[in-house]
Protein backbone atom coordinates (compact mmCIF):
# COMPACT_ATOMS: atom_id res chain seq x y z
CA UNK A 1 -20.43 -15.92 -5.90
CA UNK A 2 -22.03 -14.50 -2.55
CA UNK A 3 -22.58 -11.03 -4.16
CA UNK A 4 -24.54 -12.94 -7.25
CA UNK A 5 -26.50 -15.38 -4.60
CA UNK A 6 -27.57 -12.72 -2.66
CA UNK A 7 -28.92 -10.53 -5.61
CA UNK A 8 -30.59 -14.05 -6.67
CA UNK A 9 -32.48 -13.54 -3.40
CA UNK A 10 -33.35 -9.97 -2.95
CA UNK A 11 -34.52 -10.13 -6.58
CA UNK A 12 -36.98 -13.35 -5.59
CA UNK A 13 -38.27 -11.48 -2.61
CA UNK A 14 -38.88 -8.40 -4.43
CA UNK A 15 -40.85 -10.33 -7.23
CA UNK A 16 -42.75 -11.64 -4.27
CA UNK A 17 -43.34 -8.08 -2.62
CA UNK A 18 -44.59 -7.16 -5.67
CA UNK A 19 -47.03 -9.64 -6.41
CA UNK A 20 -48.28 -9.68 -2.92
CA UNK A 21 -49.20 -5.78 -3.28
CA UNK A 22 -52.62 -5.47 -4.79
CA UNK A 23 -53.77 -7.54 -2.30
CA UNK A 24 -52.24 -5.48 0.39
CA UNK A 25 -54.12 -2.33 -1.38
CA UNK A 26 -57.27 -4.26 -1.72
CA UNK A 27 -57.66 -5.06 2.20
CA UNK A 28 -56.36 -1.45 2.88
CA UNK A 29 -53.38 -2.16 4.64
CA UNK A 30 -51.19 0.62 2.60
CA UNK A 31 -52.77 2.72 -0.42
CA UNK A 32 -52.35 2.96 -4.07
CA UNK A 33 -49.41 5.74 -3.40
CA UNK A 34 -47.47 3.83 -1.14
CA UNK A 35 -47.90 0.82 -3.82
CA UNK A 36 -46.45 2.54 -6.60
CA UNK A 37 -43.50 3.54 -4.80
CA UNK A 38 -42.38 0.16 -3.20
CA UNK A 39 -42.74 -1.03 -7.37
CA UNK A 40 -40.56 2.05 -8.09
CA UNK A 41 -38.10 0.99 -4.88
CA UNK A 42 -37.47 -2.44 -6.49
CA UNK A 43 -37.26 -1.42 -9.91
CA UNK A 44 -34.51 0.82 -9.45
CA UNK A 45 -32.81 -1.86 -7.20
CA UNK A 46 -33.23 -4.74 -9.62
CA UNK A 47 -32.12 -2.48 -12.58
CA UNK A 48 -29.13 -1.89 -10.44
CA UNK A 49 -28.51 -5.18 -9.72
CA UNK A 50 -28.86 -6.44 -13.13
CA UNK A 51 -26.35 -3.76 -14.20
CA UNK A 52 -23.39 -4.86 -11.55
CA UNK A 53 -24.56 -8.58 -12.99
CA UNK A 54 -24.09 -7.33 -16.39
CA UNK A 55 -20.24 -5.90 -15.43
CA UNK A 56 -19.20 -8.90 -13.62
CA UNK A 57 -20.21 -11.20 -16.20
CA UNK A 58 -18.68 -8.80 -18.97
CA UNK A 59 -15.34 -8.29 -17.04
CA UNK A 60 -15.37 -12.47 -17.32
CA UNK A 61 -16.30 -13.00 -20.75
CA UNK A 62 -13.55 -10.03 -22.14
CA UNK A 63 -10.91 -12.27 -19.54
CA UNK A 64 -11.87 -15.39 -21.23
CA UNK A 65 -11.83 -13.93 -24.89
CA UNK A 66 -8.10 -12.71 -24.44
CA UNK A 67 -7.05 -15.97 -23.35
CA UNK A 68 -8.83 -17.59 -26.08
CA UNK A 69 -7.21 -15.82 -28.70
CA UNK A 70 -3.59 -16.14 -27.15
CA UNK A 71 -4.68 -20.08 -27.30
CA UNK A 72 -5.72 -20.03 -30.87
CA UNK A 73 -2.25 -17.61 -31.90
CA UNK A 74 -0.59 -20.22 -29.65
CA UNK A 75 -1.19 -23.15 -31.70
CA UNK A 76 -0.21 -21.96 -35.35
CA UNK A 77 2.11 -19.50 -34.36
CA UNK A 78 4.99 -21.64 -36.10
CA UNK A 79 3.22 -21.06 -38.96
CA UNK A 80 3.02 -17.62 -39.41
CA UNK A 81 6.08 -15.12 -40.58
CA UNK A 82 7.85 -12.77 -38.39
CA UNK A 83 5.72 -10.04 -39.70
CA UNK A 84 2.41 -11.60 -39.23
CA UNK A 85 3.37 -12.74 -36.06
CA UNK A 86 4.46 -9.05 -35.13
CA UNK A 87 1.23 -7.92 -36.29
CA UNK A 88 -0.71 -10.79 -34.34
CA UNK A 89 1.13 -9.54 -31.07
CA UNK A 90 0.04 -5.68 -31.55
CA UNK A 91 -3.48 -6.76 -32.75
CA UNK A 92 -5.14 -7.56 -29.36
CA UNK A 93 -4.00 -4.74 -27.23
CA UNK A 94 -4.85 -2.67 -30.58
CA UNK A 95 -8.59 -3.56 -29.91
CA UNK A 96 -8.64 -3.10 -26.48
CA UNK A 97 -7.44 0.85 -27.42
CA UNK A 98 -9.86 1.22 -29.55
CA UNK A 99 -12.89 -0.17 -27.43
CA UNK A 100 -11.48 1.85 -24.29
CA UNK A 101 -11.07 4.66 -26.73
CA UNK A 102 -14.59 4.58 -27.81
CA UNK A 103 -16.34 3.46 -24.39
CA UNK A 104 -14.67 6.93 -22.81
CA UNK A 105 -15.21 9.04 -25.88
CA UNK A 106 -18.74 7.97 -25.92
CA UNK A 107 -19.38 8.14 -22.30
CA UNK A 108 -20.45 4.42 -22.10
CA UNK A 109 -21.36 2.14 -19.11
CA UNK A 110 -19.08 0.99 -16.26
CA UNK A 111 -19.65 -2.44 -17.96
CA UNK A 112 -18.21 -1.06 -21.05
CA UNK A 113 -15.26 0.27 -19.58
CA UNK A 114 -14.50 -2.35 -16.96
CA UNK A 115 -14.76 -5.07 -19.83
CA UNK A 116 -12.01 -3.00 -22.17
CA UNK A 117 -10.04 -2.32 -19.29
CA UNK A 118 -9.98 -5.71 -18.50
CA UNK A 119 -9.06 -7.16 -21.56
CA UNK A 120 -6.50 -4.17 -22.94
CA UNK A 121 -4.19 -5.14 -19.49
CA UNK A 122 -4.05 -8.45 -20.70
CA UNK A 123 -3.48 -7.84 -24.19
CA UNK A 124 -0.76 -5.80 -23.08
CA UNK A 125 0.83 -8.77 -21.23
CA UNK A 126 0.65 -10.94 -24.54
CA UNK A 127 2.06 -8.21 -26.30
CA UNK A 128 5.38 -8.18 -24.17
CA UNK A 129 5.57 -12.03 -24.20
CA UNK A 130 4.73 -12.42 -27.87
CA UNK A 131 7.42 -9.41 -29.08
CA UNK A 132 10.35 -10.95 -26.41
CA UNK A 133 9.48 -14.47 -28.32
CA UNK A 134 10.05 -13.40 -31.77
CA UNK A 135 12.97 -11.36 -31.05
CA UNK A 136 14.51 -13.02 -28.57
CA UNK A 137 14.88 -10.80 -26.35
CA UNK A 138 16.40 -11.87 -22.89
CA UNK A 139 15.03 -11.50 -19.57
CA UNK A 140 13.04 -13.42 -16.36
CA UNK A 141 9.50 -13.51 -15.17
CA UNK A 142 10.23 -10.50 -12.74
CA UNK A 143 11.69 -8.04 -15.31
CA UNK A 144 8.45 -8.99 -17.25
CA UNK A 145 5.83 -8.42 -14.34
CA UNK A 146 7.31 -5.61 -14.08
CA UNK A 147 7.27 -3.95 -17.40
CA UNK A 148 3.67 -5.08 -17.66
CA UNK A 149 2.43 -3.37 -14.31
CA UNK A 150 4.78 -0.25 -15.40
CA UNK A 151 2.89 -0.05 -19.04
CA UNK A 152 -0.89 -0.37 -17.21
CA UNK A 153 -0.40 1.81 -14.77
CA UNK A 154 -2.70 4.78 -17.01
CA UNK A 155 -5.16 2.61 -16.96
CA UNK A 156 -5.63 3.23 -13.09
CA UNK A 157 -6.47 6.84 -13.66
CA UNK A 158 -7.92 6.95 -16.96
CA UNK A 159 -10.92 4.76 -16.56
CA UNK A 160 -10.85 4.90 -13.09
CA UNK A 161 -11.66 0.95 -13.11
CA UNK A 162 -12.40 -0.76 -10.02
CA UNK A 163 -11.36 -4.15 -12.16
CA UNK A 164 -7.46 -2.11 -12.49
CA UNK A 165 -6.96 -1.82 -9.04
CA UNK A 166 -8.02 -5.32 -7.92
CA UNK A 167 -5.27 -6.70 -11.15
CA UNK A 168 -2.91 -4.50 -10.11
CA UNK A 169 -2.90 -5.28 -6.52
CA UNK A 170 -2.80 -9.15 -7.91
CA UNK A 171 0.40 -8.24 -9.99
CA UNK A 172 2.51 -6.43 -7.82
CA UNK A 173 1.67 -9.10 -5.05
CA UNK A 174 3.04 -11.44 -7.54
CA UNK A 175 6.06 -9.50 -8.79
CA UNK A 176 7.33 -8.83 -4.88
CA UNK A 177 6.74 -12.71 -4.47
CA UNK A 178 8.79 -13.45 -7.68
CA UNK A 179 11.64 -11.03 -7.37
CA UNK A 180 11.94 -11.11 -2.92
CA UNK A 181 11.46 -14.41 -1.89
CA UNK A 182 14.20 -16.67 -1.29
CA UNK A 183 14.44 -19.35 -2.22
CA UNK A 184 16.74 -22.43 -2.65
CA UNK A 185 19.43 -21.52 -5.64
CA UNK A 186 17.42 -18.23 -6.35
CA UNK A 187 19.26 -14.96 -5.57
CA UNK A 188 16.47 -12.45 -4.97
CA UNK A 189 16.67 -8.77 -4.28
CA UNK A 190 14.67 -6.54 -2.29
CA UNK A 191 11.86 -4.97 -4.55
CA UNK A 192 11.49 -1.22 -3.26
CA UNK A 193 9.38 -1.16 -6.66
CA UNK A 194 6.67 -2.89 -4.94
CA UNK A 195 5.91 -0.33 -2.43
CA UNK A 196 6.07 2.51 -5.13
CA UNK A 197 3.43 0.78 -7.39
CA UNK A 198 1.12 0.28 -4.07
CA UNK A 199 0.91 4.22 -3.75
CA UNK A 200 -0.49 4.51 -7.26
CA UNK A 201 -3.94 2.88 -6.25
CA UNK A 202 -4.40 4.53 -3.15
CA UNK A 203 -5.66 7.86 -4.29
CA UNK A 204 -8.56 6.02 -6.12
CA UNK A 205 -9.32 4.17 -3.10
CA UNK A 206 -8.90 6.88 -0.11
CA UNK A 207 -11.63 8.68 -3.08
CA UNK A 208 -14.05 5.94 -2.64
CA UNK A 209 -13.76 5.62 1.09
CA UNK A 210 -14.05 9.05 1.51
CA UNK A 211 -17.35 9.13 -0.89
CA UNK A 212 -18.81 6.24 0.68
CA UNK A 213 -19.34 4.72 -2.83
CA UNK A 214 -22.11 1.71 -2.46
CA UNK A 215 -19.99 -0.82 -4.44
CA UNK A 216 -19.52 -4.92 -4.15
CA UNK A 217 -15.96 -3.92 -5.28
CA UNK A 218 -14.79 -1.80 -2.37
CA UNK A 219 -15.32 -4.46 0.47
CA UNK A 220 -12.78 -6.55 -1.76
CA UNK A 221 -10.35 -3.89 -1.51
CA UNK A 222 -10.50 -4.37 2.12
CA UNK A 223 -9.26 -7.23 1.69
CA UNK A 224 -6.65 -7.16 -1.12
CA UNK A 225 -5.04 -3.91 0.39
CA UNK A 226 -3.67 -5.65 3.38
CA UNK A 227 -3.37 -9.19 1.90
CA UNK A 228 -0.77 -7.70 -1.22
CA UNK A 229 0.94 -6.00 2.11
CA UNK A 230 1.06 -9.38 4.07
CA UNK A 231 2.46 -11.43 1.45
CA UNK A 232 4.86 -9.06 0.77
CA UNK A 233 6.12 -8.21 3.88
CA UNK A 234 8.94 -11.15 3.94
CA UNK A 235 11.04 -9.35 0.77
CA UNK A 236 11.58 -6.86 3.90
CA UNK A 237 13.64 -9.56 5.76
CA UNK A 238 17.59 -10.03 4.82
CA UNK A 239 19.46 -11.29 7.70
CA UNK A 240 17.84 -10.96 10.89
CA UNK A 241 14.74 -13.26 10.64
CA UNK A 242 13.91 -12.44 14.41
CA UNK A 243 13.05 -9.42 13.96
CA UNK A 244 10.80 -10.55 11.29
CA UNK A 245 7.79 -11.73 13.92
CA UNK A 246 8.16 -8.13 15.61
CA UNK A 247 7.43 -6.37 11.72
CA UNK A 248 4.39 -8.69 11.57
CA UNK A 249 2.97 -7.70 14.58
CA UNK A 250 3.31 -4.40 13.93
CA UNK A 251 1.72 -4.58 10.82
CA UNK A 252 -1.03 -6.43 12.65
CA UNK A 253 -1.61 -4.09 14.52
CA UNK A 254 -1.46 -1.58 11.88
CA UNK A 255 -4.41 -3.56 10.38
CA UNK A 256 -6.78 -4.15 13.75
CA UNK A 257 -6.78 -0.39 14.41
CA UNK A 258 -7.72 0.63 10.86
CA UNK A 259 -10.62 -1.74 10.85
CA UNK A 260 -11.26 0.04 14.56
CA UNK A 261 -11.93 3.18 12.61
CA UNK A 262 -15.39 5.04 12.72
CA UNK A 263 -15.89 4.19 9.20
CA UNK A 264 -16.02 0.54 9.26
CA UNK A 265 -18.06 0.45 12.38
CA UNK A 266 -21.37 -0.63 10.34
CA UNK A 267 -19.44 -3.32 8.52
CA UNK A 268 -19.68 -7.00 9.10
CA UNK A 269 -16.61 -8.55 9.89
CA UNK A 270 -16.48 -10.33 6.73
CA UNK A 271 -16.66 -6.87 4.90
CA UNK A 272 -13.84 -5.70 7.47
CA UNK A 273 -10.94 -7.34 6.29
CA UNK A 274 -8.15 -5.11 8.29
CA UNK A 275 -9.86 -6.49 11.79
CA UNK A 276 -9.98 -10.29 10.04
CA UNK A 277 -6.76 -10.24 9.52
CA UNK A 278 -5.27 -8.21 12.05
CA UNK A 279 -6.64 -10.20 14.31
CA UNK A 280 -6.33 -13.49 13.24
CA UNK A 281 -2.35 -12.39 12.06
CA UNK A 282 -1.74 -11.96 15.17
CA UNK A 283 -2.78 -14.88 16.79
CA UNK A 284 -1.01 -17.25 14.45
CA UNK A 285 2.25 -15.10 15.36
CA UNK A 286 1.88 -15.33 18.74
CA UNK A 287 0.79 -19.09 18.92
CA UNK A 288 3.98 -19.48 16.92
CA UNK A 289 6.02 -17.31 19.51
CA UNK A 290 4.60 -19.48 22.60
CA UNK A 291 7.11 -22.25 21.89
CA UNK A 292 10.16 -22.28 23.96
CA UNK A 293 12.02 -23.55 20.85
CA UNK A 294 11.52 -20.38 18.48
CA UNK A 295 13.12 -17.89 21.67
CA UNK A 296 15.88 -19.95 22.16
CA UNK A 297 16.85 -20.38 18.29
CA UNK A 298 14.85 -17.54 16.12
CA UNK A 299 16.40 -14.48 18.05
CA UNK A 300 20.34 -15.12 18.14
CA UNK A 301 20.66 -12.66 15.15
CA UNK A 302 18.78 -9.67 16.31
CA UNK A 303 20.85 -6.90 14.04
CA UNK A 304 19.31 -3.47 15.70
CA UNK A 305 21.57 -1.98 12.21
CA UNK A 306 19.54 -4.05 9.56
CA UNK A 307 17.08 -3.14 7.46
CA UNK A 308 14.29 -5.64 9.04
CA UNK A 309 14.97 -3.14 12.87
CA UNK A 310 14.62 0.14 10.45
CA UNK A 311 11.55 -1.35 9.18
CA UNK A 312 10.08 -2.66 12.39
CA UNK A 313 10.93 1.06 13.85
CA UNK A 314 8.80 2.55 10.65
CA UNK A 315 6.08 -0.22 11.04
CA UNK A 316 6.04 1.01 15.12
CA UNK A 317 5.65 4.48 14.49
CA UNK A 318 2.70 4.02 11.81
CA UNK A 319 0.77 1.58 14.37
CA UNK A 320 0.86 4.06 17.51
CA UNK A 321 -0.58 6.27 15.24
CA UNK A 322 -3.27 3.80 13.65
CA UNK A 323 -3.82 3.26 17.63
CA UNK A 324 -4.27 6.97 18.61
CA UNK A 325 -7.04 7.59 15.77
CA UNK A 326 -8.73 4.14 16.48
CA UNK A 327 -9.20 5.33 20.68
CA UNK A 328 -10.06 8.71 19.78
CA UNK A 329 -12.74 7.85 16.81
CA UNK A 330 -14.27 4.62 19.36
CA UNK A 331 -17.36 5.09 20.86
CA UNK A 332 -18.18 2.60 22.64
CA UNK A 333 -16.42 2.35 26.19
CA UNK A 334 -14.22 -0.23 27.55
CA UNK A 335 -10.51 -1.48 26.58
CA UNK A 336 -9.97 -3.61 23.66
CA UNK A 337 -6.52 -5.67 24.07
CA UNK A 338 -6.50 -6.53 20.96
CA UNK A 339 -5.33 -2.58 19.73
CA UNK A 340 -2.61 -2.99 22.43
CA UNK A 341 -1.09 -6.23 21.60
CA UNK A 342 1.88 -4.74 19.38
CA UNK A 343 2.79 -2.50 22.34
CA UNK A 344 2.84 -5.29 25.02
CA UNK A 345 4.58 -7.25 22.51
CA UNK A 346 7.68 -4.92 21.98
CA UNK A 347 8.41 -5.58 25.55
CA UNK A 348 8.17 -9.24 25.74
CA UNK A 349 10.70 -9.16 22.72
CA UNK A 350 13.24 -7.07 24.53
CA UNK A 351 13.17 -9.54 27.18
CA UNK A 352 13.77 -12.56 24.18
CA UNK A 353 16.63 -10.75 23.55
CA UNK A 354 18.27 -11.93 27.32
CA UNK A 355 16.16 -14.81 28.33
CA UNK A 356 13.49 -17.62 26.39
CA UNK A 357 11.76 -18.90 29.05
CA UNK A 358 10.37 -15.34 30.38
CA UNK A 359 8.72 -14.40 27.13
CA UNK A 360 7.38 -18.01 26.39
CA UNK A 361 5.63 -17.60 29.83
CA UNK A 362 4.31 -14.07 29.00
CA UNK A 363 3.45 -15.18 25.61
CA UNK A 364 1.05 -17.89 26.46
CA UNK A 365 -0.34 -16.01 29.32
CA UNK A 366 -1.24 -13.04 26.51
CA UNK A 367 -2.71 -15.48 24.80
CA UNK A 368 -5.45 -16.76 27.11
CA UNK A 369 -6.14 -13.26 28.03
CA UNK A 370 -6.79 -12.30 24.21
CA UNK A 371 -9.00 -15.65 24.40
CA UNK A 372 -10.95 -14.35 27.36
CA UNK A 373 -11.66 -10.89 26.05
CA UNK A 374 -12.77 -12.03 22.71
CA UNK A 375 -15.26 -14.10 24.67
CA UNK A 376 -16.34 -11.48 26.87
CA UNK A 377 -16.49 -9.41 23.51
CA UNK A 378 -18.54 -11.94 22.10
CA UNK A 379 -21.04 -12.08 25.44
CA UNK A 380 -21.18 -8.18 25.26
CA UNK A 381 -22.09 -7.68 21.89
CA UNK A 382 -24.04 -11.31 21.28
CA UNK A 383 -22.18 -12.31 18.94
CA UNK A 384 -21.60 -16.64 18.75
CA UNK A 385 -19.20 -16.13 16.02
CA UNK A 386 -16.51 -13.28 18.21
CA UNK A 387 -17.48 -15.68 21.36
CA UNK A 388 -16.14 -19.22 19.65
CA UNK A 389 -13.62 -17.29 18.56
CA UNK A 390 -12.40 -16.90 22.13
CA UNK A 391 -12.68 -19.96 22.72
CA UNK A 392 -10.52 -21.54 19.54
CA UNK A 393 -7.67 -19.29 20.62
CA UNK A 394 -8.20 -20.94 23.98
CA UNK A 395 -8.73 -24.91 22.65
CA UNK A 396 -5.78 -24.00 20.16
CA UNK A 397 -3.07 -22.04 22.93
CA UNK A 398 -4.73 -25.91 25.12
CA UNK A 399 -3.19 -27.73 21.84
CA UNK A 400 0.18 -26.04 21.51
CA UNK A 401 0.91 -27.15 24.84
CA UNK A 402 0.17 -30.66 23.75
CA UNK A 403 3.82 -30.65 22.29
CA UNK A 404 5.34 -29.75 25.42
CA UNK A 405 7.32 -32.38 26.86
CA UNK A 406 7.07 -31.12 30.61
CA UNK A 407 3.18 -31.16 31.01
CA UNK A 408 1.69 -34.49 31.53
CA UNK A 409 -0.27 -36.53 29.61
CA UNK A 410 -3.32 -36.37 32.00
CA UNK A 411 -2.97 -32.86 32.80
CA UNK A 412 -3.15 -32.26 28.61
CA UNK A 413 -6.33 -34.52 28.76
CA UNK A 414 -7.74 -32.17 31.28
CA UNK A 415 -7.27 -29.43 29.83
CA UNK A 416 -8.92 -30.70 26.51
CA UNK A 417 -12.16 -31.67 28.17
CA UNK A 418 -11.89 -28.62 30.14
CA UNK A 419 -11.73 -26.53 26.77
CA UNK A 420 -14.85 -28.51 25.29
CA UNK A 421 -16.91 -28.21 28.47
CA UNK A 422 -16.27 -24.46 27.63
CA UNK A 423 -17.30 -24.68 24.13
CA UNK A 424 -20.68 -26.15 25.20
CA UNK A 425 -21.11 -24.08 28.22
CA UNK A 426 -20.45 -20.38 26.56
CA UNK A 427 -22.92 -21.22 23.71
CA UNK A 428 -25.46 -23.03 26.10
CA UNK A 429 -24.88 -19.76 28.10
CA UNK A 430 -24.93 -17.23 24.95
CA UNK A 431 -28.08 -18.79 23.66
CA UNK A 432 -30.26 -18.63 26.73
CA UNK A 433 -29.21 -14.79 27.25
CA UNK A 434 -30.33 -13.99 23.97
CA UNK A 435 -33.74 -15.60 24.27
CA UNK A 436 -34.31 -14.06 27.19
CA UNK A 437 -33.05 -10.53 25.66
CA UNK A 438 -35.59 -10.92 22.46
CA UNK A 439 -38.63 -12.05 24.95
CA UNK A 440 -37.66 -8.95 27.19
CA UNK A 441 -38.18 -7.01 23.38
């Protein structure tokens, strides 16, 4: 929806660049040359535009045509024989070959091939569910997921579809959810499958990284990558559910020192999704971790044999060295706590290990400090958003110890209108700095 409002926008303002250049030639502010090669700019760009329109819209429509025909099949399917119905089941994913066949073979569009891709995985999906119907063939929703990600994996590499990665990322997400989460009266296993199937679309995407491909697609990625990995993290946790917090925040900081790299250092934060969530991941975990409670009740099963520590220890290793390339590729001076947290971290839990009111202490006291270098990041670099940022973590860390019995109602009061006369003081202060920076300009 943002990617089609602002092409809505760039395409008005180009219609009115365009219509505002004969007069610009008239009065001789630029000349006929110079003219014809803005209109030649903005051509290209709209006819760009309308393309990526053109996919999104197709990759829609072929989505809604394959569940329209399941729907229709759906509702007479008593009706038919076993062999129609047979036949019924092979028929869509039989024209999603064929139109894949014949958009490759003919060297047609991305629209083409994104829209066949899209409705071939699909088909493939109603094919499995249709057959296992007829036949009655046993089996849950996981052994399904699964056989339907296993039979689309091709399409990864064959069309090289930006729509296949973002399904399959969606799939697998769902099929560790289904088959590793525990819940009440459901005996899960650990799916090692899930972190086999995540390899397949890196190669595609390390490509278009490395390429720099200009596509609305990749910033997605950014995000889906570490989401699917987020998610599925707790399929990693058995027994020992304490060591659970010390694999997140080593996958956090796994995430903030990727989106430290050098190549997402002219990327917005909302096109930055390893810093977003890296940083806001671990925030929540260690607003969590400043209660007393979770110490003294969380870490009595600490298993240093389990598979959550030989995670953790993997998750540890892969961090210190998403750390060492972040520092080395930075160029901008200065220490950011924020890479650091996962290291500081690992030492507050080996004191949780002996003692909970030591690390609850440290905890909250890491947590104002993160508050107060976002803000100072924010006053650096100008930024309101990174600024009130600091302050939430403050106003929320303020909240937390709202709960806590041993603080005093007045003192909490205090410290509330102490954390909204910061709100209004850091943006009164932010705002008059950068007037006085763009009258200085």
């Amino acid at each position: 929806m943002t990617n089609l409002v602002l092409l809505i926008n760039i395409q008005h303002m180009s219609s009115k660049i365009k219509q505002a250049l004969p007069e610009l030639v008239e009065n001789g502010i630029i000349t006929e040359e110079i003219a014809q090669n803005i209109k030649t700019y903005y051509q290209k760009n709209e006819a760009s535009g309308s393309s990526r329109l053109f996919t999104v819209f197709g990759t829609l429509g072929a989505t809604l045509i394959g569940l329209g025909i399941i729907l229709i099949m759906a509702h007479n399917w008593d009706n038919f024989s076993r062999l129609t119905k047979v036949f019924l089941a092979f028929l869509p994913m039989l024209i999603g070959q064929v139109g894949l066949g014949y958009s490759i073979y003919k060297n047609k569009s991305n629209t083409w091939k994104e829209t066949a891709t899209v409705f071939l995985f699909f088909s493939v999906g109603a094919c499995i569910s249709l057959v296992s119907q007829i036949y009655n063939i046993p089996g849950d929703l996981e052994s399904f997921l699964l056989a339907w990600i296993v039979l689309c994996l091709p399409l990864l590499y064959v069309t090289k579809s930006r729509s296949a990665i973002i399904l399959h990322l969606v799939f697998i997400t769902y099929y560790a959810f289904e088959a590793g989460y525990r819940f009440y009266g459901h005996n899960s296993t650990i799916p090692h499958t899930y972190f086999l199937l995540l390899l397949f679309p890196l190669f595609s995407y390390f490509k278009m990284m490395r390429n720099h491909v200009k596509s609305s697609i990749l910033p997605i990625l950014h995000w889906l990558f570490p989401l699917s990995i987020i998610i599925s993290l707790p399929v990693c946790i058995d027994r020992s559910e304490g060591v659970g917090f010390l694999m997140y925040m080593f996958l956090f900081g796994i995430l903030y020192n990727i989106g430290q790299l050098s190549y997402f250092k002219n990327n917005s934060l909302l096109q930055n999704g390893y810093r977003f969530l890296g940083s806001l991941g671990t925030v929540i975990v260690l607003l969590i971790l400043s209660f007393r409670y979770i110490w003294k009740h969380e870490f009595n099963d600490v298993n240093f044999y389990s598979l959550e520590f030989c995670c953790a220890v993997i998750l540890f290793c892969i961090a210190s060295i998403a750390l060492y390339t972040s520092v080395r590729s930075k160029q901008e001076k200065g220490v950011n706590l924020f890479q650091y947290v996962f290291l500081i971290f690992s030492v507050i839990f080996m004191l949780g290990l002996f003692d909970d009111v030591m690390p609850t202490i440290l905890i909250n006291i890491l947590l104002f400090i993160l508050g107060v270098m976002a803000i100072k990041i924010g006053t650096d670099s100008y930024s309101f958003g990174i600024l009130n940022y600091g302050m939430l973590i403050i106003a929320v860390l303020i909240a937390c110890r709202f709960f806590d019995d041993t603080i005093p109602f007045e003192l909490r009061g205090l410290l509330f209108v102490l954390a909204g006369a910061g709100f209004f003081t850091a943006n009164y202060i932010m705002l008059k700095k950068q007037k006085s920076k763009q009258q200085e300009q």
